[in-house]
Protein backbone atom coordinates (compact mmCIF):
# COMPACT_ATOMS: atom_id res chain seq x y z
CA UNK A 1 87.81 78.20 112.70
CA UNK A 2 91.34 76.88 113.55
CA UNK A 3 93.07 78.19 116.48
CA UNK A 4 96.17 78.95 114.08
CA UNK A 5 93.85 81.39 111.60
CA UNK A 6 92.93 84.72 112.46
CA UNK A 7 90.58 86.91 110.89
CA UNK A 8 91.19 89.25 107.78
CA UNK A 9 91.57 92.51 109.48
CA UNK A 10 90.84 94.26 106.13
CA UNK A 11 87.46 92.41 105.85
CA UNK A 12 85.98 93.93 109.15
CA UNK A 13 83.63 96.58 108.05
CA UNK A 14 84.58 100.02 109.72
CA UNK A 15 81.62 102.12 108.05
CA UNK A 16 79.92 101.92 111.88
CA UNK A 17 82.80 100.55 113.90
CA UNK A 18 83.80 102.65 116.91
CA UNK A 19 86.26 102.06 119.02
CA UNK A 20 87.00 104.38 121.02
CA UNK A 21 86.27 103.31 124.53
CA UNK A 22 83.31 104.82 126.13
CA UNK A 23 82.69 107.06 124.03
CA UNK A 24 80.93 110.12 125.02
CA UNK A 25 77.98 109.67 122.58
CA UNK A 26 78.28 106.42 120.59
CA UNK A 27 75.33 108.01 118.16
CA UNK A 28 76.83 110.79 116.72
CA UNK A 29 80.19 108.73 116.80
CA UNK A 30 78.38 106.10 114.34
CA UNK A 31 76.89 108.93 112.21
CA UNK A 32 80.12 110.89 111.86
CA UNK A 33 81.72 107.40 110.61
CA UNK A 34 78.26 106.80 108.43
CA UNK A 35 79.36 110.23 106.21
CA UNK A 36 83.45 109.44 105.67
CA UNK A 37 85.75 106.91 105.24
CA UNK A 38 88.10 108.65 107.21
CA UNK A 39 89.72 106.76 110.32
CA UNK A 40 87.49 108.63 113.27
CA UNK A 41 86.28 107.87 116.61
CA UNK A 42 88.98 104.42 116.51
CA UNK A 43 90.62 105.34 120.19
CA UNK A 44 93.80 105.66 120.82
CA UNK A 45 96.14 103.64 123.44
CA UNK A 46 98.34 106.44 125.31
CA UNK A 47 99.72 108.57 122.69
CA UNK A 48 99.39 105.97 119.88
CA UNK A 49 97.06 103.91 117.81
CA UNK A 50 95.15 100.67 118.90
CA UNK A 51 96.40 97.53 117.74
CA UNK A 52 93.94 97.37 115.30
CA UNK A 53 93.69 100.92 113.67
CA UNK A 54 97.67 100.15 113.19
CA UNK A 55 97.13 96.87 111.64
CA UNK A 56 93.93 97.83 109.67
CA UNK A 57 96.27 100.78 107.85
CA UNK A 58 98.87 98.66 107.47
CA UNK A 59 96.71 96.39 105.53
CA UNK A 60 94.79 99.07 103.46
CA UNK A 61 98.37 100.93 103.08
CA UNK A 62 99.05 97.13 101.36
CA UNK A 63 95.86 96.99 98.81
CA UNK A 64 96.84 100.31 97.86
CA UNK A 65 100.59 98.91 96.65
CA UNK A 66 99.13 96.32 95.19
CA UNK A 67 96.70 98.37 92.84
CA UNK A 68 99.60 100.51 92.07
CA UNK A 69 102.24 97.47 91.36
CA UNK A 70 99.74 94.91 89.74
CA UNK A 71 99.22 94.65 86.15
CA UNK A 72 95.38 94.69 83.83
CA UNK A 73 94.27 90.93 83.47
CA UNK A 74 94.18 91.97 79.64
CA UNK A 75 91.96 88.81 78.68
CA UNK A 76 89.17 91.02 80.04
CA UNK A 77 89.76 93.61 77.27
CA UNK A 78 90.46 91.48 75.01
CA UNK A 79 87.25 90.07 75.43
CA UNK A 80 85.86 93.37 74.89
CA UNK A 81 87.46 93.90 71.68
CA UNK A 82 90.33 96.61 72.53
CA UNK A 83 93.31 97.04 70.41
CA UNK A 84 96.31 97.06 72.74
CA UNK A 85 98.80 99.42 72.56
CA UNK A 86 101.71 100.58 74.64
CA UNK A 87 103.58 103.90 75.97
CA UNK A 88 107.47 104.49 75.61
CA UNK A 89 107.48 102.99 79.09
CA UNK A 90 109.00 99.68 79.39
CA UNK A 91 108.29 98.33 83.40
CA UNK A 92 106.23 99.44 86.05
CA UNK A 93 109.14 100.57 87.74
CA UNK A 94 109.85 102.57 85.07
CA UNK A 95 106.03 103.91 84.82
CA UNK A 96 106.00 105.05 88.56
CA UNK A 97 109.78 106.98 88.08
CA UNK A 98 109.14 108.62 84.48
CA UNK A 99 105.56 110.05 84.25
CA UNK A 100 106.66 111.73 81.08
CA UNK A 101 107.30 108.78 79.29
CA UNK A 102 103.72 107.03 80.26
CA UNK A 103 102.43 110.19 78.00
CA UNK A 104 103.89 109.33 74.54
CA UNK A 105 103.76 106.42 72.08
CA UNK A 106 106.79 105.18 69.79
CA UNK A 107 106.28 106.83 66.03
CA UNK A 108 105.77 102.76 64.79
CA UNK A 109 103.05 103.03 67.66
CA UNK A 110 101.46 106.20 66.46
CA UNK A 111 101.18 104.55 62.80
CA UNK A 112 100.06 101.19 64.20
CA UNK A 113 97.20 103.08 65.66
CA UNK A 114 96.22 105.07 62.55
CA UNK A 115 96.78 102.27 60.34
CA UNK A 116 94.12 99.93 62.42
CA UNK A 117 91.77 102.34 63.79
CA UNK A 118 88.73 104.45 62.84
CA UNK A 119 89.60 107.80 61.67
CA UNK A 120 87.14 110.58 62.80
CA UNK A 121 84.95 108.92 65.11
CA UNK A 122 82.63 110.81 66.94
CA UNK A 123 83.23 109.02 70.58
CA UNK A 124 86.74 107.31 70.89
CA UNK A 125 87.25 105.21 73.69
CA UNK A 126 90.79 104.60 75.51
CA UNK A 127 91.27 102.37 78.66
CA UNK A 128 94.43 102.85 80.69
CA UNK A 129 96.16 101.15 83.15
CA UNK A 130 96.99 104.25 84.86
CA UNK A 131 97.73 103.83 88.99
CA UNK A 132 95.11 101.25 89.42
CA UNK A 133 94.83 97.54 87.76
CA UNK A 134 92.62 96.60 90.10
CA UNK A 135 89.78 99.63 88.74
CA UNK A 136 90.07 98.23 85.39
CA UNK A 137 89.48 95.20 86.21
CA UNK A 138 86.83 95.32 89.06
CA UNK A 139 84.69 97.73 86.76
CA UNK A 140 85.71 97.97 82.90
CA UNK A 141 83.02 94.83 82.37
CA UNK A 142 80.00 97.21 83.75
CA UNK A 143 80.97 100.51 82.27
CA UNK A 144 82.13 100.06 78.86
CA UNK A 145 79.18 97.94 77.55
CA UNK A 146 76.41 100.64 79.35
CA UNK A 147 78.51 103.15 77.24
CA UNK A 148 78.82 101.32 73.95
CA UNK A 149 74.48 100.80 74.18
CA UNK A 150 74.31 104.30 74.93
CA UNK A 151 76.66 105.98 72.19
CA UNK A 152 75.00 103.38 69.41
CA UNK A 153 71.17 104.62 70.81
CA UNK A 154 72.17 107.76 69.72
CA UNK A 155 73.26 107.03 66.67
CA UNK A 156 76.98 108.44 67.23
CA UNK A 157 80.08 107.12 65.58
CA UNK A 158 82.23 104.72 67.78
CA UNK A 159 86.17 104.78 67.37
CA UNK A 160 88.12 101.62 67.45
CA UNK A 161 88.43 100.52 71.28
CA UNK A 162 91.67 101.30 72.58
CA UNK A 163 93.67 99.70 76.11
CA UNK A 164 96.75 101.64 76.74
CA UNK A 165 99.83 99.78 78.95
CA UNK A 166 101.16 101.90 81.05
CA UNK A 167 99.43 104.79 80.02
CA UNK A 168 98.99 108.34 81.65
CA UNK A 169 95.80 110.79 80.91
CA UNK A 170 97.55 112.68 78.30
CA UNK A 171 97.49 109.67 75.94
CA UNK A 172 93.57 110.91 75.30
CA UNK A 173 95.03 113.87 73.41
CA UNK A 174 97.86 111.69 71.05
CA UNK A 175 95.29 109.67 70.46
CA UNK A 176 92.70 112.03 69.55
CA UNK A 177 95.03 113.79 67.50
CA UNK A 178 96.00 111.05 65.77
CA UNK A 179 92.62 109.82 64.69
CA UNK A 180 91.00 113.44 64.42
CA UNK A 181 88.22 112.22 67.24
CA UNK A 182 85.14 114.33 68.01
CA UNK A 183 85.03 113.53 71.60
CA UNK A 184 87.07 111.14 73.39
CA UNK A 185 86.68 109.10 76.51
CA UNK A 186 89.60 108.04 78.87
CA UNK A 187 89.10 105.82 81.50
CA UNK A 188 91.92 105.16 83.74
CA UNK A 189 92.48 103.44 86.86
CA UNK A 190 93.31 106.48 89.79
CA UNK A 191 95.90 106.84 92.20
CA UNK A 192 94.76 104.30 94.84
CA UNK A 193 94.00 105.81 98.63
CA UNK A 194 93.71 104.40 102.54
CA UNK A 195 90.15 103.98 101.72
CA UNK A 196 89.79 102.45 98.09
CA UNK A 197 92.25 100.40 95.68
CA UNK A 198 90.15 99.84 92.50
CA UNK A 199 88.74 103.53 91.85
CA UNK A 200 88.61 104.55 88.15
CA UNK A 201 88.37 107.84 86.86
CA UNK A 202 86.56 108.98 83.01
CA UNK A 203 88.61 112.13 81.36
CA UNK A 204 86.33 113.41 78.52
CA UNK A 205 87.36 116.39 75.93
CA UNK A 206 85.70 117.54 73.06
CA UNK A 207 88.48 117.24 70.39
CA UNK A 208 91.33 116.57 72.91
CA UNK A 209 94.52 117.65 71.83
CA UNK A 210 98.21 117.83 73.12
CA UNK A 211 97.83 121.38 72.53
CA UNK A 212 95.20 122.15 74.55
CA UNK A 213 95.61 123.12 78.34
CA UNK A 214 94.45 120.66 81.07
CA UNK A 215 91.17 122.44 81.25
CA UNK A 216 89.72 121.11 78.00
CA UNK A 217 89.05 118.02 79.90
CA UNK A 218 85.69 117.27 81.83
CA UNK A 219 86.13 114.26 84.76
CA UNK A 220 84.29 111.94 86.77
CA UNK A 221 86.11 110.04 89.43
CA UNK A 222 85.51 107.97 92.60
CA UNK A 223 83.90 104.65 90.07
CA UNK A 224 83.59 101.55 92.07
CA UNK A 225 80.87 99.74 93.45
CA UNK A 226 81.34 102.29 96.95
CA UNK A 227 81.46 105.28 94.97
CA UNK A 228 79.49 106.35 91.77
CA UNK A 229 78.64 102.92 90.41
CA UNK A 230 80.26 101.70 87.25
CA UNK A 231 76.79 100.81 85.44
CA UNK A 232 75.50 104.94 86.86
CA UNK A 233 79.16 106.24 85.91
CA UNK A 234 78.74 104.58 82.20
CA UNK A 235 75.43 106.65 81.90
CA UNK A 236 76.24 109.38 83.37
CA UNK A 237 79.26 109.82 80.65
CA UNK A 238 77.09 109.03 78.05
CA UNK A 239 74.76 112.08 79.16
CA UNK A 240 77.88 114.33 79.43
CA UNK A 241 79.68 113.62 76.24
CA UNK A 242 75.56 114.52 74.53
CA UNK A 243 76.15 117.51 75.54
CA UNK A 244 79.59 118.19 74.34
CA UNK A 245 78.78 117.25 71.19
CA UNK A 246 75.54 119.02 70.85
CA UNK A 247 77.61 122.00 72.52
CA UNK A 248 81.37 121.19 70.72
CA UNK A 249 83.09 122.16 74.19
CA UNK A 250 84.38 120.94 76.81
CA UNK A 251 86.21 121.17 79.77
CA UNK A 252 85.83 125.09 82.28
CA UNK A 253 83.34 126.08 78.91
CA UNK A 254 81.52 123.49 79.65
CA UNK A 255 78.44 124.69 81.97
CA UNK A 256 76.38 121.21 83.39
């Protein structure tokens, strides 16, 4: 390596790193780290953190700006086969300032989407953007196929495939409403932590609907290749929205 480049602090893996120096037990130090991804049993230098815990949240504090600022390379869902649509938000500025408006679709959207969709699918799918390009990206490939084999294997009804820009979780329920779904499927890329920039999250409700409370909605989150796998998370939904529809609830009702 060249004198003049350093190593990528953010590519050092911490899961057993201690640095703390002599520790009392350097065992149980490893094993506490082995169970979080919290920032333990890194030292400290007088009242304040090493060099490298400092730099090491700088640069994590970094990926998770990115995820939040970066935009969906949409040529993977359009490889997919998603109809795009957008919310009444018009930036990512915008997106991050006015929540509200990252909830709602334009009335020429609303008929766009009725006009060129499947009306009363059983499962209707929606991607979003949500707080985390990165999660669509890094795991939409793995998770929607796994779900399309497992929704046609069981001989259900598949809605139109649907990527929302700049959308929020409460999209699921215009949407639903809008095409009179059974049971419909959000995934949406989370609010990225310290720890993790590409998590996505799966909101599931058995007919959603903007008047239902935020309890009709069933969720798995933590998908990415260090949480719940995207291939186990697409099977695992699959499983989940069985039920609901054998059931026709979702959400507190529903009992697992």
């Amino acid at each position: 390596m060249s004198e003049t480049m350093v190593n990528d602090i953010s590519a050092i893996d911490l899961s057993d790193r201690v640095t703390i120096k002599n520790p009392l037990d350097e065992k149980v130090c490893r094993k506490l780290k082995s169970t979080t991804l919290a920032r333990i049993c890194v030292g400290r230098a007088g009242p304040r953190y090493r060099t490298e815990t400092l730099l090491r949240f700088r640069a994590d504090h970094a990926v998770a700006m990115d995820a939040v600022w970066s935009s969906v390379d949409e040529t993977v869902v359009d490889k997919l086969g998603f109809l795009k649509v957008q919310t009444l938000v018009n930036s990512k500025d915008e997106y991050i300032k006015r929540p509200d408006l990252g909830r709602c679709f334009s009335e020429e959207t609303m008929k766009f989407i009725k006009e060129n969709c499947v009306d009363s699918p059983d499962v209707q799918i929606i991607v979003a953007d949500g707080l985390s390009a990165p999660a669509i990206n890094d795991n939409i490939g793995d998770i929607y196929p796994i779900m399309l084999d497992g929704f046609k294997a069981a001989g259900y009804r598949i809605g139109t495939p649907i990527f929302v820009k700049f959308g929020r979780v409460a999209t699921m329920d215009k949407i639903s409403d809008a095409l009179h779904a059974t049971v419909t499927v959000l995934l949406v890329g989370e609010r990225p932590g310290l720890a993790v920039g590409n998590s996505m999250g799966s909101y599931m409700a058995y007919e959603s609907s903007a008047s239902k409370p935020e309890s009709q909605r069933n969720v798995i989150s933590n998908i990415h290749k260090n949480g719940t796998p995207a291939v186990e998370a697409g099977a695992h939904i699959v499983s989940i929205v069985k039920i609901m529809l054998e059931k026709k609830i979702s959400g507190v009702d529903l009992k697992l």
